[in-house]
Protein backbone atom coordinates (compact mmCIF):
# COMPACT_ATOMS: atom_id res chain seq x y z
CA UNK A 1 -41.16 -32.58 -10.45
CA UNK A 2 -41.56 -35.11 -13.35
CA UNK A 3 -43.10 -33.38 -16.54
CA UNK A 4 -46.70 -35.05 -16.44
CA UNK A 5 -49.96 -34.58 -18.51
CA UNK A 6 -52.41 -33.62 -15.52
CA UNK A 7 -51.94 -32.27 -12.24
CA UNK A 8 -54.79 -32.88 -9.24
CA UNK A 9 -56.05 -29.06 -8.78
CA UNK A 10 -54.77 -29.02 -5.01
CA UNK A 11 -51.52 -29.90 -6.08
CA UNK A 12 -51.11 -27.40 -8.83
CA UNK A 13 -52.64 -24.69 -6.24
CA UNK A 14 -50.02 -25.36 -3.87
CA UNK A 15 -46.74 -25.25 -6.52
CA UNK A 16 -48.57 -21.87 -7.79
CA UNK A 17 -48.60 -20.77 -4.16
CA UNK A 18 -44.91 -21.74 -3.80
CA UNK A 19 -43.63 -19.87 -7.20
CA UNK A 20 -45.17 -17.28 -5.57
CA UNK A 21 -43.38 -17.42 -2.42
CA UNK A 22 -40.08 -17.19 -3.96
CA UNK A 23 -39.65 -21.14 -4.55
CA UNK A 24 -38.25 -22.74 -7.21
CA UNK A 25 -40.04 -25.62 -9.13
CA UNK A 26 -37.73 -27.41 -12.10
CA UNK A 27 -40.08 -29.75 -14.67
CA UNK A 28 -37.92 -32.45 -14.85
CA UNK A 29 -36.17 -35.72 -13.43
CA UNK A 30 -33.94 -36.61 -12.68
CA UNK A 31 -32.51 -32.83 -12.30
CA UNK A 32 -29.56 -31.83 -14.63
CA UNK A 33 -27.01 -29.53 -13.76
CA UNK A 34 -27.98 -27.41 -16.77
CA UNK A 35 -31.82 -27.12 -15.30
CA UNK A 36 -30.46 -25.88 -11.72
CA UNK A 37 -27.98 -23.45 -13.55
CA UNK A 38 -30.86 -21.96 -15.47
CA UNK A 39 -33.50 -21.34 -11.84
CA UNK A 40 -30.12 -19.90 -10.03
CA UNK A 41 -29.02 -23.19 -8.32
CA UNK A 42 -25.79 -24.04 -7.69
CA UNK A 43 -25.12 -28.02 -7.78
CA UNK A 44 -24.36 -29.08 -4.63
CA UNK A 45 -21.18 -30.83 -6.82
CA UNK A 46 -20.32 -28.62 -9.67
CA UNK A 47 -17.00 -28.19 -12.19
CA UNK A 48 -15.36 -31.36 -10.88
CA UNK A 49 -11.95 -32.42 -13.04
CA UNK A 50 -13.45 -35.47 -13.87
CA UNK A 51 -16.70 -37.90 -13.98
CA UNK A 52 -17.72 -39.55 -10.94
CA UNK A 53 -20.30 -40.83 -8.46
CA UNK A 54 -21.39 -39.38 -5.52
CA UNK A 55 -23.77 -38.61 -2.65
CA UNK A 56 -24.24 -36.27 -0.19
CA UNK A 57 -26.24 -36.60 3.23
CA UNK A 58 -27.15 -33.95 5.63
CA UNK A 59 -25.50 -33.85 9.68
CA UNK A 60 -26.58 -32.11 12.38
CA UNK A 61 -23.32 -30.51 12.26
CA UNK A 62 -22.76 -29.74 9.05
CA UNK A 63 -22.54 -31.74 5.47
CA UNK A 64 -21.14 -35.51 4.29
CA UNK A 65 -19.67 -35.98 0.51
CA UNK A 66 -19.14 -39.74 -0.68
CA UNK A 67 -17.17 -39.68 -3.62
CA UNK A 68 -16.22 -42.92 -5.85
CA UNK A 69 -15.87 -44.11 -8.96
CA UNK A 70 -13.22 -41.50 -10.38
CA UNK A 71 -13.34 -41.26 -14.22
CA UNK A 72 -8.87 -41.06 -13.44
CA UNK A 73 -6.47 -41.34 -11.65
CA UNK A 74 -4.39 -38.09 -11.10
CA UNK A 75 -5.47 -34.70 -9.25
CA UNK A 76 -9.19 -34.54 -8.47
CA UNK A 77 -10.98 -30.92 -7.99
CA UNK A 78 -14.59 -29.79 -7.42
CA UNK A 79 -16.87 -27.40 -5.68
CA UNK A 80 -18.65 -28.76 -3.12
CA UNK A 81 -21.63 -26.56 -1.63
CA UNK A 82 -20.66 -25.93 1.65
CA UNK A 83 -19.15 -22.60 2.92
CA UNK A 84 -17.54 -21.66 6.31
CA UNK A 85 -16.49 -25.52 7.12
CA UNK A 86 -13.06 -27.03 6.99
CA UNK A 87 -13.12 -30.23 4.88
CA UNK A 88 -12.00 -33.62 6.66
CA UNK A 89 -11.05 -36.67 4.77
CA UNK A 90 -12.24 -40.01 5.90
CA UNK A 91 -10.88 -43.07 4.53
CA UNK A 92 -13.47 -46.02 4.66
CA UNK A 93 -10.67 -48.49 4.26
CA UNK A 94 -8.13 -47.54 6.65
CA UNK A 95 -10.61 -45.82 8.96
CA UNK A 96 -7.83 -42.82 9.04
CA UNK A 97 -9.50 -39.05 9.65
CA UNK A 98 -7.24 -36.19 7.69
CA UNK A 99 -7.74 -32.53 8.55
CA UNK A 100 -7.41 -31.46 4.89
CA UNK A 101 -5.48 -28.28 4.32
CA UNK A 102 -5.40 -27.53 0.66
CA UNK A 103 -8.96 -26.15 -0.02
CA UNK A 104 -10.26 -22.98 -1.48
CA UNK A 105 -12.93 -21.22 0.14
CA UNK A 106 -15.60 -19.32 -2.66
CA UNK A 107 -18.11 -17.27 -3.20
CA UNK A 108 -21.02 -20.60 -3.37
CA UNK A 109 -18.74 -23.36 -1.82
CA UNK A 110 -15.71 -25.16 -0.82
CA UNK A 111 -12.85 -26.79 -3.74
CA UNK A 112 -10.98 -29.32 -2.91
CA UNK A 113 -7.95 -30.95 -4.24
CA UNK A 114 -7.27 -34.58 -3.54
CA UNK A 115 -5.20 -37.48 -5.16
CA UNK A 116 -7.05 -40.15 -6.30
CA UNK A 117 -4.40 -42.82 -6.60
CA UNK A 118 -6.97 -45.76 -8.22
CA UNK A 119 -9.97 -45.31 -10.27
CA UNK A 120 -11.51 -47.49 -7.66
CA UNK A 121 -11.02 -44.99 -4.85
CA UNK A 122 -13.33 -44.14 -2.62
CA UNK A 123 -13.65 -41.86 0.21
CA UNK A 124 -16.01 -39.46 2.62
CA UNK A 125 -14.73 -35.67 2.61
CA UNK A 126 -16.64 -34.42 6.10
CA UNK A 127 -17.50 -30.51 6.80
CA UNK A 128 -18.39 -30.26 10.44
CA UNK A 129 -15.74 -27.93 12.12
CA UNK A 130 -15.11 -24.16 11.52
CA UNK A 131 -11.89 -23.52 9.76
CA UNK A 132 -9.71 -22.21 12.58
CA UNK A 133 -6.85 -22.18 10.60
CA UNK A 134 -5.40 -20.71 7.08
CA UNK A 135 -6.28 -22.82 3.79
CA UNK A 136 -3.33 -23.87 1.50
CA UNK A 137 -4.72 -22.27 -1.79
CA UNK A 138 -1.68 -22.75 -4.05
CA UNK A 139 1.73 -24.78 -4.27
CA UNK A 140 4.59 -24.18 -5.96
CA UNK A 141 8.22 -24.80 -6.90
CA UNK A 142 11.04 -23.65 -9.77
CA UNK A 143 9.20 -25.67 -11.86
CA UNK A 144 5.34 -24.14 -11.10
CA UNK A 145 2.31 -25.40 -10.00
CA UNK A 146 2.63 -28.61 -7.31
CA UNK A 147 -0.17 -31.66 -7.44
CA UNK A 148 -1.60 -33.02 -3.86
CA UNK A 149 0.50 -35.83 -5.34
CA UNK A 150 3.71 -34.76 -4.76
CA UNK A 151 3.44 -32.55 -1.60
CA UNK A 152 0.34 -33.76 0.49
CA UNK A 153 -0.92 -31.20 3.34
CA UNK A 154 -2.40 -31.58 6.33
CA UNK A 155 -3.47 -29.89 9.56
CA UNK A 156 -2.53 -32.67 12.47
CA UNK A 157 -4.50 -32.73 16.32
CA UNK A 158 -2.11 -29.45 17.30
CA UNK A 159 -3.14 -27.40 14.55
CA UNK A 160 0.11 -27.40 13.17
CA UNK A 161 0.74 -27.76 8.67
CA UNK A 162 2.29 -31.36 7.86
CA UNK A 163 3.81 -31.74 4.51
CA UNK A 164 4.70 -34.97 3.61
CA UNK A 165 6.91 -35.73 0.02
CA UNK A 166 8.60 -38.09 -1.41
CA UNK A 167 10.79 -35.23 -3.42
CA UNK A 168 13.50 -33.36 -2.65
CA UNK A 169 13.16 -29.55 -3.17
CA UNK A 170 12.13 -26.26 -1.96
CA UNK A 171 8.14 -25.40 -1.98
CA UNK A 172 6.22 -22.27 -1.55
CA UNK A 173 2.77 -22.34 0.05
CA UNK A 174 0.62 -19.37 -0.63
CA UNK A 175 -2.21 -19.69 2.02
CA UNK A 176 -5.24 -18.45 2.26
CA UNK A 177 -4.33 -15.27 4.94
CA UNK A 178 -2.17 -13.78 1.98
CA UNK A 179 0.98 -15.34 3.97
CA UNK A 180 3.51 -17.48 2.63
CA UNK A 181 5.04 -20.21 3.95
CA UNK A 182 8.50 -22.37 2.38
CA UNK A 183 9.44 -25.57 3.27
CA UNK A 184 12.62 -27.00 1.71
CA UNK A 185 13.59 -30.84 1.87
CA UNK A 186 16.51 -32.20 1.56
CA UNK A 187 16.10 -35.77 1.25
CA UNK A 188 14.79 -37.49 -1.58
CA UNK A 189 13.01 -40.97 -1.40
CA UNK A 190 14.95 -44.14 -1.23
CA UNK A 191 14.35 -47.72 -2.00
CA UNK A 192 15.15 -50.69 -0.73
CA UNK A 193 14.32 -53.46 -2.80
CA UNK A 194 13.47 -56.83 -1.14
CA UNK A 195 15.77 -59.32 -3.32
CA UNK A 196 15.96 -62.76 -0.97
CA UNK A 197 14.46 -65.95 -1.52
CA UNK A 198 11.15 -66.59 -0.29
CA UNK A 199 9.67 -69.56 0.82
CA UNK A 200 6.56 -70.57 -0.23
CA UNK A 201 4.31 -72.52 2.34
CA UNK A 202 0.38 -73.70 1.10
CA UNK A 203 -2.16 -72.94 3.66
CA UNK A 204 -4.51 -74.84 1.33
CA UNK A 205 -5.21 -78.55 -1.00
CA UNK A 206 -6.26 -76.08 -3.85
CA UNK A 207 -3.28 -73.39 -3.29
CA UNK A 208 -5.92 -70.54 -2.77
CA UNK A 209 -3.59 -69.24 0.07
CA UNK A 210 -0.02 -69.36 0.71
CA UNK A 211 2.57 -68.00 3.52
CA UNK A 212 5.49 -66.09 1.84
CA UNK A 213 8.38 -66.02 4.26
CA UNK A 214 11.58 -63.67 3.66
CA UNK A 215 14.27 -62.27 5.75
CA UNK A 216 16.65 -58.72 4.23
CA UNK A 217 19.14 -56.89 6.18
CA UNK A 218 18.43 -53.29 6.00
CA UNK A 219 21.39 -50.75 6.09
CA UNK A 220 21.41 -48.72 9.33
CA UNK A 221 21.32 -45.51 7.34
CA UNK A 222 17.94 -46.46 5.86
CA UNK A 223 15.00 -44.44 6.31
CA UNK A 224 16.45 -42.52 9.08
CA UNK A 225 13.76 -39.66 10.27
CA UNK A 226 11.85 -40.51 7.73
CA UNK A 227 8.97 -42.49 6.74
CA UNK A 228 9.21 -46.00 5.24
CA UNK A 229 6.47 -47.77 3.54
CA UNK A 230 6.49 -51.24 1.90
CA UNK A 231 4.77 -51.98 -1.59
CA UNK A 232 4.17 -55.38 -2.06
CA UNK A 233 3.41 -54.02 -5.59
CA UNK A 234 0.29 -55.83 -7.68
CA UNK A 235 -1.38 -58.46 -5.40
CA UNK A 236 -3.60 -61.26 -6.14
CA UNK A 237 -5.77 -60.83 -4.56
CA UNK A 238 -5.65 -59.42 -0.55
CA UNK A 239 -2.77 -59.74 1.68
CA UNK A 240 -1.93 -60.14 5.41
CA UNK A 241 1.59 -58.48 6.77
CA UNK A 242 3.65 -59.61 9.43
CA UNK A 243 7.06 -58.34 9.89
CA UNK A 244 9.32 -58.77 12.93
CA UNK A 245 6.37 -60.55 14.54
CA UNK A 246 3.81 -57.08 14.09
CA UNK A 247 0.87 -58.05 12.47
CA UNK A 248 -0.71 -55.58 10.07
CA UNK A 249 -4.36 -54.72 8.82
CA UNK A 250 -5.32 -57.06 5.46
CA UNK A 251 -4.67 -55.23 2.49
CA UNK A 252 -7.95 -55.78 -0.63
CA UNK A 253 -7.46 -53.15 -2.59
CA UNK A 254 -4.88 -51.08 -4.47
CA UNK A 255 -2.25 -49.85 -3.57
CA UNK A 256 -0.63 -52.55 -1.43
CA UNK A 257 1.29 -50.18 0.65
CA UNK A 258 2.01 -50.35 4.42
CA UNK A 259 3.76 -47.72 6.66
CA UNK A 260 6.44 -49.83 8.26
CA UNK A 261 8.15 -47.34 10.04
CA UNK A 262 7.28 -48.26 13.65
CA UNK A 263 8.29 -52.36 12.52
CA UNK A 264 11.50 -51.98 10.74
CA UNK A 265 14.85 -52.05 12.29
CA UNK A 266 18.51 -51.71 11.26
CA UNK A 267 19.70 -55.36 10.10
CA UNK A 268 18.09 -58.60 10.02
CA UNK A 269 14.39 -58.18 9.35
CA UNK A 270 11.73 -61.29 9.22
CA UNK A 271 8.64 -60.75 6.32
CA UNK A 272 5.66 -63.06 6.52
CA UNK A 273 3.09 -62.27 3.65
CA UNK A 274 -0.24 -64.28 3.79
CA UNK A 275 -1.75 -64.10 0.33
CA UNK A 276 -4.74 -65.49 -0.67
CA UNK A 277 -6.75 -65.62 -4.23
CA UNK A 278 -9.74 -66.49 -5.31
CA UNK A 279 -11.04 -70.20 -7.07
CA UNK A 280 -10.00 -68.76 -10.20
CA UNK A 281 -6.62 -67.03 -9.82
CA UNK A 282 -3.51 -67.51 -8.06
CA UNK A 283 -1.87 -65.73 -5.07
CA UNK A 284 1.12 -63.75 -6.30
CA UNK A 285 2.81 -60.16 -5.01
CA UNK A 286 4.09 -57.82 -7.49
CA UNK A 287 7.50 -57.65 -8.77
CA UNK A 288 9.78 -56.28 -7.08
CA UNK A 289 8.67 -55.66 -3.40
CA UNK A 290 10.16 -52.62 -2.25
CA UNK A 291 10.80 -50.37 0.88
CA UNK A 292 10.55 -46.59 0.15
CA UNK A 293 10.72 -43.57 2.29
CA UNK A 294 9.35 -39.83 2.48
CA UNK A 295 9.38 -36.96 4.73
CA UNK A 296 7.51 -34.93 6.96
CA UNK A 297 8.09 -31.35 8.28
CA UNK A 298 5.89 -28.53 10.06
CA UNK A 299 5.31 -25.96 7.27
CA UNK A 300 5.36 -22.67 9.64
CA UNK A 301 5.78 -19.04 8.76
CA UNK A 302 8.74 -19.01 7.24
CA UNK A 303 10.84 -21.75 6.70
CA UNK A 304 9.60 -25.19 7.53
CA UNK A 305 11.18 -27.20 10.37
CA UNK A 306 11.93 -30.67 10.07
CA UNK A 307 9.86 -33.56 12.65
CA UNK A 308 10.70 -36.69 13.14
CA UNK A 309 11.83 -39.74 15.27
CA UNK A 310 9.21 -39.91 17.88
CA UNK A 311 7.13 -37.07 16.99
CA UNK A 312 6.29 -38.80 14.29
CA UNK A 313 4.85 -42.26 16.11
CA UNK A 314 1.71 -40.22 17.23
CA UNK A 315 0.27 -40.47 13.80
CA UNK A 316 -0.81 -43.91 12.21
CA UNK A 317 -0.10 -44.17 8.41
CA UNK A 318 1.78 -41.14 8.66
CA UNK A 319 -1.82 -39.37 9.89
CA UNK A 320 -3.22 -38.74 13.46
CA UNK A 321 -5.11 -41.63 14.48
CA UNK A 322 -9.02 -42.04 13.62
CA UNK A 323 -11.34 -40.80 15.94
CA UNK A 324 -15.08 -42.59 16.55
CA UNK A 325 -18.15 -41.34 18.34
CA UNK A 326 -17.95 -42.64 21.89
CA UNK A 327 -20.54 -40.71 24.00
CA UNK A 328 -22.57 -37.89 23.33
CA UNK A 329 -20.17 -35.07 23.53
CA UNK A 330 -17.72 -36.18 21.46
CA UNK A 331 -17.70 -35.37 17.83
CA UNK A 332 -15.28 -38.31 15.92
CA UNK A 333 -17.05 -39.51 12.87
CA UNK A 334 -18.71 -42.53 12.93
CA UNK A 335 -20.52 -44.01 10.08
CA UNK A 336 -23.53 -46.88 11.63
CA UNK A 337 -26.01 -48.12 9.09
CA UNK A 338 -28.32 -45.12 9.72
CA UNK A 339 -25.63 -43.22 9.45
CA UNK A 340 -23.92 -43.53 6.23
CA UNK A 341 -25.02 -42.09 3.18
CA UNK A 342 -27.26 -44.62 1.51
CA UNK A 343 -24.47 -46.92 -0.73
């Protein structure tokens, strides 16, 4: 409560009556993280990496996190008070749901460990579920500790580990069981940069908006069982992809990247870009737009085993497809305006 002159004698009555109950009443506001460390509290966010903004809503399943505006870019960590829960990752943006397996379980909550790839990031980590399955609590290679960055982990719709990198090398995960699992991968990422001319249509008098058009022949070898994503590096300012007549979601925000995988094929390929600025700027895409891969495997006791080729089309942006609140009984996320947490 705010730290006032005079308090109406019913109202001071009742706090005294709750102090005396066992309740905790802190004289000030807004509450600091030092005045709920010193009645016993612990923050419902607490020793986070780095600065940021947040809020926090209640379900009737469990708890909701919004997290945004990261102080950097980089590995992100923090408590968050919830125990007993696996942690789910929901992407506003894409509208993508990710199991999230590298957590730690404590004592007064749950850490997570995320990569926070712009400092204009955003994104809803979701505890509704038990955790039915081990925790990745530590990754590692010859040369020691492994950021979310370079070896992402995920539990997909079967339960099974994903690990997705762009790095060739042999991991260890120590999970959360006391088990260990290894993955090895022996395929490093590739590029393929996009070097033909593009033609340059206006869709506009003022040149707000223009069609890039480009065809590239892509080696057969390319990509094969892997992932391929294309980086139309630094747009201004959104961008809308069509290649070999499939029509992608509009890109607004950093990074420009698209999984291509299920559009590309071996040889002549057609790329349509529709860019589009604002009365200011001009529409441009970065320099150089590029093709690069990564891989996937199941990370199972013991040595990991590769998955790819059609396995791999059951997941959208290398992920298993978003699920949404349809009836009742079913328990996708879906964030309506009485829903979300109060932005």
């Amino acid at each position: 409560m705010p730290v006032v002159k005079y308090v109406r004698p019913h109202v001071l009555k009742r706090l005294e009556e709750l102090k005396r109950q066992g309740g905790k009443v802190i004289d000030s506001v807004p509450v600091s993280a030092a005045a709920l460390q010193s009645a016993s509290i612990m923050p419902i966010v607490s020793n986070a990496s780095c600065s940021l903004r947040w809020k926090t809503r209640q379900l009737d399943d469990g708890m909701m996190f919004f997290l945004s505006n990261f102080q950097k870019t980089g590995t992100f960590e923090a408590t968050l008070r919830v125990t007993d829960k696996a942690p789910e990752l929901f992407n506003p943006v894409t509208g993508t749901i990710t199991r999230l397996a590298r957590y730690k379980s404590e004592k007064n909550g749950t850490r997570i460990s995320i990569d926070v790839k712009d400092r204009s990031d955003s994104c809803f980590i979701v505890f509704r579920n038990k955790s039915s399955q081990p925790s990745v609590v530590e990754v590692t290679n010859a040369e020691g500790p492994v950021s979310p960055a370079d070896l992402s982990l995920f539990y997909d719709q079967r339960n099974k580990l994903i690990a997705e990198t762009d790095k060739a090398g042999s991991y260890t995960l120590s999970m959360s069981d006391g088990s260990k699992r290894k993955l090895i991968f022996e395929q490093a990422s590739e590029s393929f940069t996009i070097e033909s001319h593009w033609q340059t249509t206006p869709m506009d008098e003022k040149g707000y908006s223009v069609l890039l058009e480009t065809t590239f022949d892509l080696p057969p070898a390319f990509g094969k069982g892997q992932r391929v994503a294309l980086d139309l590096g630094d747009v201004s300012i959104i961008a809308r992809v069509t290649l070999n007549d499939k029509a992608f979601d509009t890109l607004w925000m950093p990074p420009f990247t698209l999984d291509v995988s299920n559009a590309l094929k071996p040889g002549n390929n057609r790329l349509e870009v529709l860019v589009t600025s604002t009365t200011e700027g001009t529409p441009t895409l970065g320099t150089p737009v590029q093709l690069e891969t990564s891989s996937q495997k199941i990370a199972r006791n013991g040595f990991a085993v590769g998955e790819t080729g059609a396995a791999l089309s059951r997941y959208r942006d290398g992920r298993p497809e978003a699920t949404r609140r349809t009836d009742a009984n079913d328990r996708g996320i879906v964030l309506r305006n009485s829903d979300g947490p109060g932005l």
